[in-house]
Structure formats: C-alpha cells, structure tokens
Protein backbone atom coordinates (compact mmCIF):
# COMPACT_ATOMS: atom_id res chain seq x y z
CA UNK A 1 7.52 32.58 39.36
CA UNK A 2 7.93 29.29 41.20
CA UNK A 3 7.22 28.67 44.59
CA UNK A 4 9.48 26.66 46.62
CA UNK A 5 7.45 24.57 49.73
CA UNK A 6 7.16 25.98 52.75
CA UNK A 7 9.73 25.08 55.61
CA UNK A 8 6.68 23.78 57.84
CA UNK A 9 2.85 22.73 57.00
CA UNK A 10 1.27 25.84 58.09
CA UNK A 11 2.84 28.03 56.73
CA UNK A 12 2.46 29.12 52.73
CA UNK A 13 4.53 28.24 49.05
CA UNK A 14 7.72 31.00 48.92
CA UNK A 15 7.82 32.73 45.80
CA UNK A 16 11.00 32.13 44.20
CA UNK A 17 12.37 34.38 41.63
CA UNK A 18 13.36 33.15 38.26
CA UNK A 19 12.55 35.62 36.01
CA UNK A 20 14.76 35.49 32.85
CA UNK A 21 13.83 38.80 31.52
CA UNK A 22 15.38 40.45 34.82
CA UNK A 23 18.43 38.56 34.41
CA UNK A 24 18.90 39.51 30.36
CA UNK A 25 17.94 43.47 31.84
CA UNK A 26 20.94 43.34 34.85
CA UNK A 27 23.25 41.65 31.66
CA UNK A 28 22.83 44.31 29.72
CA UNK A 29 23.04 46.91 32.36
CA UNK A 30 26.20 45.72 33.43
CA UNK A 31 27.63 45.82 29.52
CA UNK A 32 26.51 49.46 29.60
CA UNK A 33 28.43 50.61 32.81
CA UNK A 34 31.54 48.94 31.74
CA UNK A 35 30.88 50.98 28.33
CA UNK A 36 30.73 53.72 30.42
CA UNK A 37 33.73 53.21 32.29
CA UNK A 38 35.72 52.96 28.95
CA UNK A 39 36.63 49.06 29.54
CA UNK A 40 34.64 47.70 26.38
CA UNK A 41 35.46 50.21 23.09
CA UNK A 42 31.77 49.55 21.30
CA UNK A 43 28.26 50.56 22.72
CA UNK A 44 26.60 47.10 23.39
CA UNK A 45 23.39 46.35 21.94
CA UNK A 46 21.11 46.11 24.59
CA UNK A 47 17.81 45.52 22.74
C-alpha cells in the first residue's frame, strides 16, 4: 500500500489503498452478477 502524508506534522502517513488484485477481484465479480442477471450470454472467465 502507499501512504499518502499526513495533513499536519504530528500526526502519521495514511494508508492509501491501491491494491490491483482487489480491483481485478470486484471486475470479475461484477462480470459474474451481470451473468447472473442474464445481460452477458457466456460465463466469464474469472480466473
């Protein structure tokens, strides 16, 4: 994760998330549910 600089000097580095395998995991989430809802006619591969 990165970590952004705090707003002021006492306080600590916010963690910032940029985490690539959660966004590839919501993609192919969302594939699936429109699967599900019948809006896409092949399963997706989400592997």
């Amino acid at each position: 994760m990165a970590l952004k600089k705090p707003l002021n000097s006492f306080a600590r580095a916010r963690k910032v998330g940029h985490n690539a395998a959660k966004k590839k995991r919501q993609s192919a989430i969302a594939q699936l549910q429109q699967w599900a809802k019948g809006k896409v006619e092949e399963i997706p591969n989400t592997k």
